[in-house]
PDB file of N, CA and C in Angstrom:
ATOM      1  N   UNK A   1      73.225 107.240 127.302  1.00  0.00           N
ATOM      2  CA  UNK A   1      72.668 106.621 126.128  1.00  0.00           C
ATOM      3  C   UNK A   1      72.835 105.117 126.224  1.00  0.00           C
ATOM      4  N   UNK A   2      71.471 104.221 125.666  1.00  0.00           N
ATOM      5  CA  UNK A   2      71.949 103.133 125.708  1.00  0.00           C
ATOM      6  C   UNK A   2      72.201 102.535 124.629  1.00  0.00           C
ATOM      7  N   UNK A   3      73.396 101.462 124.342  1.00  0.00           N
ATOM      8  CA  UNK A   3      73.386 101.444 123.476  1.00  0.00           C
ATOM      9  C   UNK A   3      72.617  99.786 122.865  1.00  0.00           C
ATOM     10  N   UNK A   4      72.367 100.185 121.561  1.00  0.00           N
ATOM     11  CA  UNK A   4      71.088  99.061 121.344  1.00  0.00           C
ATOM     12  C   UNK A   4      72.189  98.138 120.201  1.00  0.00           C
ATOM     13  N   UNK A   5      71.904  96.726 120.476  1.00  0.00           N
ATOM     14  CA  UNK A   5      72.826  95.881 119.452  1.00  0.00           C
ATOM     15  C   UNK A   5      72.431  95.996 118.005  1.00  0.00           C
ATOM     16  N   UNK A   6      73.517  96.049 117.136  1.00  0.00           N
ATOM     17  CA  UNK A   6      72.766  95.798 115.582  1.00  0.00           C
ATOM     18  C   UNK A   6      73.610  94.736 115.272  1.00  0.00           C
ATOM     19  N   UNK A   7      72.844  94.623 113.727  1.00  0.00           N
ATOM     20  CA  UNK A   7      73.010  93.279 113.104  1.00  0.00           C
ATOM     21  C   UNK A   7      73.006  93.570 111.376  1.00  0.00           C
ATOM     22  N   UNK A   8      74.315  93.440 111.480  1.00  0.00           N
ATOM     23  CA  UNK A   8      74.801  93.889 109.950  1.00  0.00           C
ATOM     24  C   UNK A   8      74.556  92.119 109.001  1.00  0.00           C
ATOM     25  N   UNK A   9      73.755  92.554 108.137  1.00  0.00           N
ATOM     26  CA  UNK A   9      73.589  90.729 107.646  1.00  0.00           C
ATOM     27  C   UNK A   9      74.387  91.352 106.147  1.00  0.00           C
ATOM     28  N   UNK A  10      75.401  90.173 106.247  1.00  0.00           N
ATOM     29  CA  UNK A  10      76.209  90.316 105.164  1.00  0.00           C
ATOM     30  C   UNK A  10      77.868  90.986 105.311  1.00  0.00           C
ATOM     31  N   UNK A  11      78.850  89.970 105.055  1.00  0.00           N
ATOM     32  CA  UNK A  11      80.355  90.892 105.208  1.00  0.00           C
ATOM     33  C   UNK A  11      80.968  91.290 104.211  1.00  0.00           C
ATOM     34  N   UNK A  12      79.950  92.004 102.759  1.00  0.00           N
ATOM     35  CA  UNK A  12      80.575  92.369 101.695  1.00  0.00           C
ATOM     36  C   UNK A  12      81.200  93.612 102.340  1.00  0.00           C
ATOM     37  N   UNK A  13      81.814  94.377 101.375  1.00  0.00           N
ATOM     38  CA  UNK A  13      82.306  95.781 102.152  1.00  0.00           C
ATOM     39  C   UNK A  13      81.866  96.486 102.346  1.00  0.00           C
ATOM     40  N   UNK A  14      80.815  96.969 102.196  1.00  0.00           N
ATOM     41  CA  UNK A  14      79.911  98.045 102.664  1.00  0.00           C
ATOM     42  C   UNK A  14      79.173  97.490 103.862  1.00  0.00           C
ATOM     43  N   UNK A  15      79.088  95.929 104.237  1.00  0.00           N
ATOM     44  CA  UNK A  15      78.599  95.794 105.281  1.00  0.00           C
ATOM     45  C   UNK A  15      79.568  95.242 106.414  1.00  0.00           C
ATOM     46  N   UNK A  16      81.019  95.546 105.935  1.00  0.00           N
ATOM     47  CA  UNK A  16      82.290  95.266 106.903  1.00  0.00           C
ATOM     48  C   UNK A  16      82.230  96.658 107.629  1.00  0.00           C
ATOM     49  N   UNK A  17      82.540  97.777 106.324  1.00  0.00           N
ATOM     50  CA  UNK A  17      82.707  98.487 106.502  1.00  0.00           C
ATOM     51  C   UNK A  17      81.765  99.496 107.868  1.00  0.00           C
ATOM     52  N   UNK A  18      80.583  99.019 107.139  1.00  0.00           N
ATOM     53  CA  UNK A  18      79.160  99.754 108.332  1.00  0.00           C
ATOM     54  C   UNK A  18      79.891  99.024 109.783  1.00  0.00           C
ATOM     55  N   UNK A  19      79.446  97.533 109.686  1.00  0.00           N
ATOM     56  CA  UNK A  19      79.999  97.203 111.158  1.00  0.00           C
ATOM     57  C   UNK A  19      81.061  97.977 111.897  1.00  0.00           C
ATOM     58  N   UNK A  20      82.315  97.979 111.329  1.00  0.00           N
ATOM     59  CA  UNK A  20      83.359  98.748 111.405  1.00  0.00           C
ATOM     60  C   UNK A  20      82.915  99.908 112.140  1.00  0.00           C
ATOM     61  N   UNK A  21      82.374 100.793 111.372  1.00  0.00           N
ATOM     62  CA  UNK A  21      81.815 102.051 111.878  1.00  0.00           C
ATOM     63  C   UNK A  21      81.591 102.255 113.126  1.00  0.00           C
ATOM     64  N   UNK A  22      79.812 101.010 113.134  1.00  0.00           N
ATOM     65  CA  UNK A  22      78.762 101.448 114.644  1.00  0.00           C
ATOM     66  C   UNK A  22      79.943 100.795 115.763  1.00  0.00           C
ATOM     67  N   UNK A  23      81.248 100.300 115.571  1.00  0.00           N
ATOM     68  CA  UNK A  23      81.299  99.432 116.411  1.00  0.00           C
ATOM     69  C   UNK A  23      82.152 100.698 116.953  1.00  0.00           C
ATOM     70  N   UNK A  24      82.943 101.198 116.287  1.00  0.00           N
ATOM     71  CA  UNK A  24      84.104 102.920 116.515  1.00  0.00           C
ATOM     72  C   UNK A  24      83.124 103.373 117.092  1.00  0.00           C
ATOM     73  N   UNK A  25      82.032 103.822 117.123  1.00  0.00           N
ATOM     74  CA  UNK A  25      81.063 104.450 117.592  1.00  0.00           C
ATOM     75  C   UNK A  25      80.362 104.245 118.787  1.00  0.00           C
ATOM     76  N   UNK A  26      81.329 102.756 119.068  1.00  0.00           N
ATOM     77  CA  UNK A  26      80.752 101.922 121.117  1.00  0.00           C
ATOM     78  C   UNK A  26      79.379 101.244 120.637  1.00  0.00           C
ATOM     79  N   UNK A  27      78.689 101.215 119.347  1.00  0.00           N
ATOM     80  CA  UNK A  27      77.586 100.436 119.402  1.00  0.00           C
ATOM     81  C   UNK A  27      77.688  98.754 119.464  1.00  0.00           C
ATOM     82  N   UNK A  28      77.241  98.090 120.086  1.00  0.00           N
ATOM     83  CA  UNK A  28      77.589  96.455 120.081  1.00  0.00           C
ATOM     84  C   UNK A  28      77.475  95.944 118.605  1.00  0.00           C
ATOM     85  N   UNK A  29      78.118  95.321 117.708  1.00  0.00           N
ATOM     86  CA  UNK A  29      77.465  94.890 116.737  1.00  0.00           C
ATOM     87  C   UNK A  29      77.904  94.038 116.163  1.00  0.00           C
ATOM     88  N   UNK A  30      76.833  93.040 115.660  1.00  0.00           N
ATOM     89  CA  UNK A  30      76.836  91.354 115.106  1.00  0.00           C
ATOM     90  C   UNK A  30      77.048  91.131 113.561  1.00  0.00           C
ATOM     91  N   UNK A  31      77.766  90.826 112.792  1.00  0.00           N
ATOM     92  CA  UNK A  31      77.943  90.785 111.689  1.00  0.00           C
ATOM     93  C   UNK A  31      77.825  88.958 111.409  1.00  0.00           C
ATOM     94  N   UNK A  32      76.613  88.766 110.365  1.00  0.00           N
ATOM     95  CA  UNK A  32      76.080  87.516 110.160  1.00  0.00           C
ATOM     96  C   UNK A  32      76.307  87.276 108.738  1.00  0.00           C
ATOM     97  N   UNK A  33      76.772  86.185 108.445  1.00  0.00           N
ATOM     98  CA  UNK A  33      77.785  85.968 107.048  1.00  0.00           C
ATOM     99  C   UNK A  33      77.459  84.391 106.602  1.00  0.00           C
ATOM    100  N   UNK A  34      76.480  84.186 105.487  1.00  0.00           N
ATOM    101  CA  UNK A  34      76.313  82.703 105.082  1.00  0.00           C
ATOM    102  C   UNK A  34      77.922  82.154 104.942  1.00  0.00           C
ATOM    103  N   UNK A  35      78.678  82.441 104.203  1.00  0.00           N
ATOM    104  CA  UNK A  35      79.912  82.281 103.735  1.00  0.00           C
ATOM    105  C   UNK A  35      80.749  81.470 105.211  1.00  0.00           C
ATOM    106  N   UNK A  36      81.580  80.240 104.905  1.00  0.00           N
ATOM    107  CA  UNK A  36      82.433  79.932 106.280  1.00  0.00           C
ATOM    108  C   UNK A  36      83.458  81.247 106.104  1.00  0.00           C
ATOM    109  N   UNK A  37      84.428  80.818 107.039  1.00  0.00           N
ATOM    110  CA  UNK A  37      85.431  81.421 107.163  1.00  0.00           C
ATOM    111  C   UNK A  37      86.512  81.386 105.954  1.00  0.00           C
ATOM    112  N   UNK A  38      87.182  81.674 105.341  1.00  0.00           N
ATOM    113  CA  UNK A  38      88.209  81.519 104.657  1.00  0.00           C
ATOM    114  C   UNK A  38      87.543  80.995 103.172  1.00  0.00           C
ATOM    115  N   UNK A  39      86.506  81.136 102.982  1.00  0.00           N
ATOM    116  CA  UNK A  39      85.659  81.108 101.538  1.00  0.00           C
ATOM    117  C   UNK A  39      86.098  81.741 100.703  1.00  0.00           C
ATOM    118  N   UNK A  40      86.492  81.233  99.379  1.00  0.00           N
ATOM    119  CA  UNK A  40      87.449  81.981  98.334  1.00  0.00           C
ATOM    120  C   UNK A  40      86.067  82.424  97.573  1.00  0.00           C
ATOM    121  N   UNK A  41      85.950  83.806  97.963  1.00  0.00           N
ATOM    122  CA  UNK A  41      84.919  84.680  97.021  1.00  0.00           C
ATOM    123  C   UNK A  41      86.038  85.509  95.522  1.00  0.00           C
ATOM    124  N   UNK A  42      84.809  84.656  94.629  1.00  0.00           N
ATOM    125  CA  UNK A  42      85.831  85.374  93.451  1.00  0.00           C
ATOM    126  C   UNK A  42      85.442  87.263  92.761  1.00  0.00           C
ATOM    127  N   UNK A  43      84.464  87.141  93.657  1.00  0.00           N
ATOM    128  CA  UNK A  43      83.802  89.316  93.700  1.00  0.00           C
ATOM    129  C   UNK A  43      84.948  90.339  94.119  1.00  0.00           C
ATOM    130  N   UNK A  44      85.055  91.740  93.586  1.00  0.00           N
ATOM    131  CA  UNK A  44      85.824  92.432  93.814  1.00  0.00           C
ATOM    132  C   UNK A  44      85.071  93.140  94.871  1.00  0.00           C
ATOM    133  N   UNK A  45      85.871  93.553  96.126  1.00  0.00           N
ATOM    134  CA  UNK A  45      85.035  95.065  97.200  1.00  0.00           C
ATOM    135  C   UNK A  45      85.293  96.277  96.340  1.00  0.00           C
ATOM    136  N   UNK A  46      84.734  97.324  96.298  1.00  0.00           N
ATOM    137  CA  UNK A  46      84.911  98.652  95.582  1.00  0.00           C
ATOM    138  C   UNK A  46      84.857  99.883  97.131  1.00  0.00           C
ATOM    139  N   UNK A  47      86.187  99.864  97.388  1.00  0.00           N
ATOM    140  CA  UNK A  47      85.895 100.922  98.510  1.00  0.00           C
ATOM    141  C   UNK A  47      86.443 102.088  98.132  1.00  0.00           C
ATOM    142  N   UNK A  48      85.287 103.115  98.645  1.00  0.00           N
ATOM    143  CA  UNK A  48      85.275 104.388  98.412  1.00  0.00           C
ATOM    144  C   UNK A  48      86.218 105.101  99.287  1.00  0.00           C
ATOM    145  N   UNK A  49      86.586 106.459  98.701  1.00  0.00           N
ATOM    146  CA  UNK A  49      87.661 107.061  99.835  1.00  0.00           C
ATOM    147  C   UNK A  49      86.944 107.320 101.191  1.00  0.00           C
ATOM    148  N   UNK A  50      85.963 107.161 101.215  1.00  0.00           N
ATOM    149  CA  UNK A  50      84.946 107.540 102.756  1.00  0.00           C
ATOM    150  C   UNK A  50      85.240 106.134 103.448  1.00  0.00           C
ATOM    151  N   UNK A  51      84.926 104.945 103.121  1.00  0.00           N
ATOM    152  CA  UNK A  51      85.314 103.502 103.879  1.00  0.00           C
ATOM    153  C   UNK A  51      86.623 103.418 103.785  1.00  0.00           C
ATOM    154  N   UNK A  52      87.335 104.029 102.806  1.00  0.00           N
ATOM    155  CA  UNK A  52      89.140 103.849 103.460  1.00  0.00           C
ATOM    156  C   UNK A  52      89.279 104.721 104.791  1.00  0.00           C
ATOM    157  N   UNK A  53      88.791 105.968 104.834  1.00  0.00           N
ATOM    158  CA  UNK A  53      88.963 106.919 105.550  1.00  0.00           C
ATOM    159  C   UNK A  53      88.627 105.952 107.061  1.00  0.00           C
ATOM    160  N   UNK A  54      87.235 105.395 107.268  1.00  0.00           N
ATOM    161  CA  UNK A  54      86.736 104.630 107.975  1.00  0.00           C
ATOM    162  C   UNK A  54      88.007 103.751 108.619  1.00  0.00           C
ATOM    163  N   UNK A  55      88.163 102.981 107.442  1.00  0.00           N
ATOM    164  CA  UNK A  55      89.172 101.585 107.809  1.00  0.00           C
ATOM    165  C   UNK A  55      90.724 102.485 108.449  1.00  0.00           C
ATOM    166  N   UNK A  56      91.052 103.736 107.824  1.00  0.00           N
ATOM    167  CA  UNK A  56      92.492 104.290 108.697  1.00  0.00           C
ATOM    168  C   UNK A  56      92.022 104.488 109.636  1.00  0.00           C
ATOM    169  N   UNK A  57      90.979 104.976 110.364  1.00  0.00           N
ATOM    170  CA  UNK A  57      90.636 105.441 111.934  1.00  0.00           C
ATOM    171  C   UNK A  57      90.805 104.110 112.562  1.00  0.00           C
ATOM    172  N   UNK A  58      90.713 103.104 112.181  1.00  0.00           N
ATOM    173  CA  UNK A  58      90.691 101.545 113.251  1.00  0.00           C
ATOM    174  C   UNK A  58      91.706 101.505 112.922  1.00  0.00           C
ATOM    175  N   UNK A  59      92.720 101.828 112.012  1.00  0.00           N
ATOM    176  CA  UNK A  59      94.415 101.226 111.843  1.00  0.00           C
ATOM    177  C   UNK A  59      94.213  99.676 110.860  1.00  0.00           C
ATOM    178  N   UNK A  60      93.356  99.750 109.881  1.00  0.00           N
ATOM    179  CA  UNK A  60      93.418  98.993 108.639  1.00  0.00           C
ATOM    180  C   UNK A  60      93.321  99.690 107.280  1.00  0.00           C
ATOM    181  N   UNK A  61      93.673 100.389 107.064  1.00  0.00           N
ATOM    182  CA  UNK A  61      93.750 101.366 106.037  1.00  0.00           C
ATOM    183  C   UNK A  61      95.126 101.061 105.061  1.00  0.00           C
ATOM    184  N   UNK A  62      96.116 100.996 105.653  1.00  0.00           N
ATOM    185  CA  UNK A  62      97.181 100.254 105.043  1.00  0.00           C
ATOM    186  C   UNK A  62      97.390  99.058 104.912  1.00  0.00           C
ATOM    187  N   UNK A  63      96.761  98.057 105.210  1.00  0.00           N
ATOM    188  CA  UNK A  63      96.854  96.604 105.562  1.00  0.00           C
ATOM    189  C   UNK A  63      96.009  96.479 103.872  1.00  0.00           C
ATOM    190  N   UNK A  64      94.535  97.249 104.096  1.00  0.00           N
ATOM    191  CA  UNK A  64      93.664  96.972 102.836  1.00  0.00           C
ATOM    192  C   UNK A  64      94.272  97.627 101.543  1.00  0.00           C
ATOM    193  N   UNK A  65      94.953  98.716 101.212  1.00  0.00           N
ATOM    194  CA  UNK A  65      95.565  99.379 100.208  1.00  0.00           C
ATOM    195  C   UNK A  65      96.832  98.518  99.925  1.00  0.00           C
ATOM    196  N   UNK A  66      97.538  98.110 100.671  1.00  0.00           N
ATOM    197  CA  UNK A  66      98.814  96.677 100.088  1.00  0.00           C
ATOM    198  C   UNK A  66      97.809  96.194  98.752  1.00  0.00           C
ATOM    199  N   UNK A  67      96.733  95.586  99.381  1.00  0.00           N
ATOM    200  CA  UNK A  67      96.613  94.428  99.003  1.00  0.00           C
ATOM    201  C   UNK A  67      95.272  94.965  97.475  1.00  0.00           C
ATOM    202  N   UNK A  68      94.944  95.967  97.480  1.00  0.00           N
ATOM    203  CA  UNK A  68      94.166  96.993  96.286  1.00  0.00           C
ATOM    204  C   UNK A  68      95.030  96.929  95.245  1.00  0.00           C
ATOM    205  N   UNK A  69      93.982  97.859  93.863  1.00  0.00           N
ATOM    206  CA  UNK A  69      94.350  98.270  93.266  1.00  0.00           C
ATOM    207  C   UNK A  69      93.816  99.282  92.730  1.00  0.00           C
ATOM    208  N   UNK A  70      94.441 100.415  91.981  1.00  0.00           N
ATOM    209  CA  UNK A  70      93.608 101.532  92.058  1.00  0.00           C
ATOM    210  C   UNK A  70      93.452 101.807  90.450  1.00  0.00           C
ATOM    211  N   UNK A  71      91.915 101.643  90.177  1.00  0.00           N
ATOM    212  CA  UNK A  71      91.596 102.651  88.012  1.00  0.00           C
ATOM    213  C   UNK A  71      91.792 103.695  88.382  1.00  0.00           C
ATOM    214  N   UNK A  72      92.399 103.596  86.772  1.00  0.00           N
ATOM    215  CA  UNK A  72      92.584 105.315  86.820  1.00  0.00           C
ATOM    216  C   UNK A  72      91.442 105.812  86.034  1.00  0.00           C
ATOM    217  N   UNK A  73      90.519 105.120  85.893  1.00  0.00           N
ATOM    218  CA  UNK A  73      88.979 105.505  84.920  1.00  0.00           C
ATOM    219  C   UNK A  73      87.855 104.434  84.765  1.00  0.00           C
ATOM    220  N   UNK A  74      87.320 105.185  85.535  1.00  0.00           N
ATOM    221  CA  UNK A  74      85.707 104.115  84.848  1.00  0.00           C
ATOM    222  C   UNK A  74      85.002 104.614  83.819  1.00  0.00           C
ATOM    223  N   UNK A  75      84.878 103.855  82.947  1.00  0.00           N
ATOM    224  CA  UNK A  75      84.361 103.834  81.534  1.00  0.00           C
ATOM    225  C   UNK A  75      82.584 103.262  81.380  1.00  0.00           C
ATOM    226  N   UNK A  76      81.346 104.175  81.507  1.00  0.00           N
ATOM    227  CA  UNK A  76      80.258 103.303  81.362  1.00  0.00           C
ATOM    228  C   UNK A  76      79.967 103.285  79.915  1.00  0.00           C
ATOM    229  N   UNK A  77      79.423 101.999  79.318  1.00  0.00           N
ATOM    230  CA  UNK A  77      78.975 102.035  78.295  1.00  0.00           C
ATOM    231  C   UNK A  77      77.539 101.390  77.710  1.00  0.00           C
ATOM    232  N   UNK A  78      76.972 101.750  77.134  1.00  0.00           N
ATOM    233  CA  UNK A  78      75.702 100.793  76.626  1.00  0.00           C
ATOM    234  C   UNK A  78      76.004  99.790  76.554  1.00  0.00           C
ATOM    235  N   UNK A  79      75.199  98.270  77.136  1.00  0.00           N
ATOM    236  CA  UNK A  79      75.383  97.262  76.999  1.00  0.00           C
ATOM    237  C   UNK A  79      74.841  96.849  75.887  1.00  0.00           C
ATOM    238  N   UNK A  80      74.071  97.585  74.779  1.00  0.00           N
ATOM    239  CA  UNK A  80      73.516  96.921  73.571  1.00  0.00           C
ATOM    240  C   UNK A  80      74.414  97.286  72.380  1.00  0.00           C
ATOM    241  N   UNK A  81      74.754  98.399  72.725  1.00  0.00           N
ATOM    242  CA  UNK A  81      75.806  98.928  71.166  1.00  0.00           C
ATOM    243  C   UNK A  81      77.227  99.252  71.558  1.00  0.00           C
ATOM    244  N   UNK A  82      77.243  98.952  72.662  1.00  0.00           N
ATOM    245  CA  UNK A  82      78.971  99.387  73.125  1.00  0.00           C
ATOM    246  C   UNK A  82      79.318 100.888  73.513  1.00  0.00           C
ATOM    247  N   UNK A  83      78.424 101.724  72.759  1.00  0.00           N
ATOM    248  CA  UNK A  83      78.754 103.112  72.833  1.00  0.00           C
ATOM    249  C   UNK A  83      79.079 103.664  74.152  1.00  0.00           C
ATOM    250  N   UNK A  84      79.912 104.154  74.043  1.00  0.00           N
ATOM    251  CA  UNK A  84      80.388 105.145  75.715  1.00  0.00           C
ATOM    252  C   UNK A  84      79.531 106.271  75.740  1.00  0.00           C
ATOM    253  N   UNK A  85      79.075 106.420  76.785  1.00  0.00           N
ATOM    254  CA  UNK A  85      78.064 107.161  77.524  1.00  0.00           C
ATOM    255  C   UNK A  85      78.480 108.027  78.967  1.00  0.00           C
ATOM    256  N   UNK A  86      79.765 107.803  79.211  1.00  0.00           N
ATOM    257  CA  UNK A  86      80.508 108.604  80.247  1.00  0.00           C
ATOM    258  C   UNK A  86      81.651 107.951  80.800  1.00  0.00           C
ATOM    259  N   UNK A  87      82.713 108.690  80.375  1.00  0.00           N
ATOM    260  CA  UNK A  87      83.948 108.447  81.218  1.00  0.00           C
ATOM    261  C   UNK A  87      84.485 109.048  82.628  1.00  0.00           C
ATOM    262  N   UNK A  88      84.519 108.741  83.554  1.00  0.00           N
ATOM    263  CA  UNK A  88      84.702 109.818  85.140  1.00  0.00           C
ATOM    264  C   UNK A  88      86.053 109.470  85.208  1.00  0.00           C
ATOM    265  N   UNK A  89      86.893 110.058  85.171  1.00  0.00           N
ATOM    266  CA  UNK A  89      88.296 110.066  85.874  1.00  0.00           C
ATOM    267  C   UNK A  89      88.549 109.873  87.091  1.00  0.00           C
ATOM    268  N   UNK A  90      89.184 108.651  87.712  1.00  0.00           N
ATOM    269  CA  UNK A  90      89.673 108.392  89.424  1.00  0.00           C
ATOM    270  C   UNK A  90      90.944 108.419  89.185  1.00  0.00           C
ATOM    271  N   UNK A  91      91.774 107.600  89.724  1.00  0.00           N
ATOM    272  CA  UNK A  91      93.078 108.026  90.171  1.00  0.00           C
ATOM    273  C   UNK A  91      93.601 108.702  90.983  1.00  0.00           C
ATOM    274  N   UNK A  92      94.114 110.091  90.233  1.00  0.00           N
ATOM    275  CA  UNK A  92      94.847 111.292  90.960  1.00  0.00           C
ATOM    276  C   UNK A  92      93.632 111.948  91.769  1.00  0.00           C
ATOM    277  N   UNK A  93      92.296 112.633  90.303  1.00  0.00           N
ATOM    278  CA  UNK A  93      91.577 113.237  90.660  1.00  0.00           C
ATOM    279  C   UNK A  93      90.747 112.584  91.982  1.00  0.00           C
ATOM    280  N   UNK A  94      90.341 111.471  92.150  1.00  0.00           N
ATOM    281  CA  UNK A  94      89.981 111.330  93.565  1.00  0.00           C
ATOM    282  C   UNK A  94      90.761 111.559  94.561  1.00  0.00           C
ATOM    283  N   UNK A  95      91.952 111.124  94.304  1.00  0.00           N
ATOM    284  CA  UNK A  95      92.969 111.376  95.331  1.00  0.00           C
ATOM    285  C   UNK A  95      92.971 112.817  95.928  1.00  0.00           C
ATOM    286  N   UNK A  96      93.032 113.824  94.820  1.00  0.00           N
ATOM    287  CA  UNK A  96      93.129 115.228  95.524  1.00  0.00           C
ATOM    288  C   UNK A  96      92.145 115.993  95.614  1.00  0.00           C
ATOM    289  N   UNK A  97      90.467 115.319  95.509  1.00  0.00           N
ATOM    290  CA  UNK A  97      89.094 115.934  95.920  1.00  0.00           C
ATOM    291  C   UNK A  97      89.372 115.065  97.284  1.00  0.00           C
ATOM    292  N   UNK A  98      89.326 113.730  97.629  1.00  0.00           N
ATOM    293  CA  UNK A  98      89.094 113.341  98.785  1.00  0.00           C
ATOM    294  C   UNK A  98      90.441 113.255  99.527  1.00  0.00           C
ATOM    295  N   UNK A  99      91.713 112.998  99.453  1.00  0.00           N
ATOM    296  CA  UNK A  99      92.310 112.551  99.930  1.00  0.00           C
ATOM    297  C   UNK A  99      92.529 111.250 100.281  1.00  0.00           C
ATOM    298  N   UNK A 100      92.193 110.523  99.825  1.00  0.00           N
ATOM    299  CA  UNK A 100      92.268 108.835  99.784  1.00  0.00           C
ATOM    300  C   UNK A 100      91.399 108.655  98.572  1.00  0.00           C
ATOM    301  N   UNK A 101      92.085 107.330  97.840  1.00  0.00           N
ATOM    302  CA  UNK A 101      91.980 106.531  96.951  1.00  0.00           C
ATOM    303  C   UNK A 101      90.779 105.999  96.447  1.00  0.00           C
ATOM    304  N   UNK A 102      90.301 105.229  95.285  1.00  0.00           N
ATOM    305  CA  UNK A 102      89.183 104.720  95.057  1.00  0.00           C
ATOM    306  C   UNK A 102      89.654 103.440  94.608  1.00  0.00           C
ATOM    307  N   UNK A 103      89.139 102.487  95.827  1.00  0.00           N
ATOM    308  CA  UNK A 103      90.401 100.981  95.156  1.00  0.00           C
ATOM    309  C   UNK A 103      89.413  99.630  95.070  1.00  0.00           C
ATOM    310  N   UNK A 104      90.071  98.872  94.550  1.00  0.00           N
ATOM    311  CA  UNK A 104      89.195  97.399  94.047  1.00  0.00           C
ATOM    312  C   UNK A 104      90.051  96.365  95.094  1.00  0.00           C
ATOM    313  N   UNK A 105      89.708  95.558  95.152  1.00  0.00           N
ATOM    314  CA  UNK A 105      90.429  94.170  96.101  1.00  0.00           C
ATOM    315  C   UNK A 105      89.226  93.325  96.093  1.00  0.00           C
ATOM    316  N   UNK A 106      90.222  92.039  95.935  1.00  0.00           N
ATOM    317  CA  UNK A 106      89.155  90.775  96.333  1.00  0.00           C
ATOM    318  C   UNK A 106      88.549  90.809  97.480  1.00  0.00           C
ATOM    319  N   UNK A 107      87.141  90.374  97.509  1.00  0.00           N
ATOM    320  CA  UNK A 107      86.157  90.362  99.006  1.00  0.00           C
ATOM    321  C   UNK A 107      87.382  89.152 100.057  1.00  0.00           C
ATOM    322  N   UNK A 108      87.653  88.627  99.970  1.00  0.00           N
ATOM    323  CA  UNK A 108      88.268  87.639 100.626  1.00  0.00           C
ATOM    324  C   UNK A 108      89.566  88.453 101.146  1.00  0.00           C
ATOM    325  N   UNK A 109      90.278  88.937 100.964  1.00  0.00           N
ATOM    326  CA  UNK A 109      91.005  90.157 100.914  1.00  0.00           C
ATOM    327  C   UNK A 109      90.671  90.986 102.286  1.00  0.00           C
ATOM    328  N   UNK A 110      89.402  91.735 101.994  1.00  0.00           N
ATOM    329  CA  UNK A 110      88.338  92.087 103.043  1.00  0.00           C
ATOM    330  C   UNK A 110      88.049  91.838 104.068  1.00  0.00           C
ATOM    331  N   UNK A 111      87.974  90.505 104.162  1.00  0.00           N
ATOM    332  CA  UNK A 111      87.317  89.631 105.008  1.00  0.00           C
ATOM    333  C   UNK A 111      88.041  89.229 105.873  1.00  0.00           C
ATOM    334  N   UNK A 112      89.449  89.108 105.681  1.00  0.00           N
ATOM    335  CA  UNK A 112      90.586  88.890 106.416  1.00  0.00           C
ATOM    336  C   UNK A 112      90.739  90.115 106.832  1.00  0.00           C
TER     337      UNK A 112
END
């Protein structure tokens, strides 16, 4: 197989994370980022227990969870009347459907 280069544009976490991936996977790949280096992004990453899972197979899985934090509930609500419209429980319950966490951290955080 040959393998063909990609080009992940963007190093939010879902596009750390992808790189991450094709790269475990032997694919060559370029990750292109307006942002310099060491840019204090004030955005949270939202990684799912599937991109933690990701990040423990390379041996950053604990490096990124230090530095997380984990809801124990997301709350959606109407933005016109406030009314709640669904509460989903994370925490534990993700913890023991997936086995890893559902955590927040600064993109900069990430990026390092």
């Amino acid at each position: 197989m040959v393998a063909v280069p990609l080009l992940v544009l963007g190093s939010r976490s879902a596009g750390l994370v992808t790189a991450l991936f094709l790269a475990h996977q032997g694919f060559p790949v370029h990750v292109l980022e307006r942002d310099p280096p060491g840019h204090a992004d004030p955005h949270l990453a939202v990684l799912t227990p599937d991109a933690l899972r990701e990040l423990a197979v390379l041996g950053l899985g604990d490096a990124v969870i230090a530095d997380a934090w984990e809801p124990q509930r997301l709350v959606h609500a109407d933005a016109r009347s406030g009314a709640v419209l669904r509460v989903a429980e994370l925490g534990p319950v993700v913890r023991s459907r997936y086995g890893r966490p559902y955590v927040l951290l600064p993109h900069a955080v990430l990026r390092a």
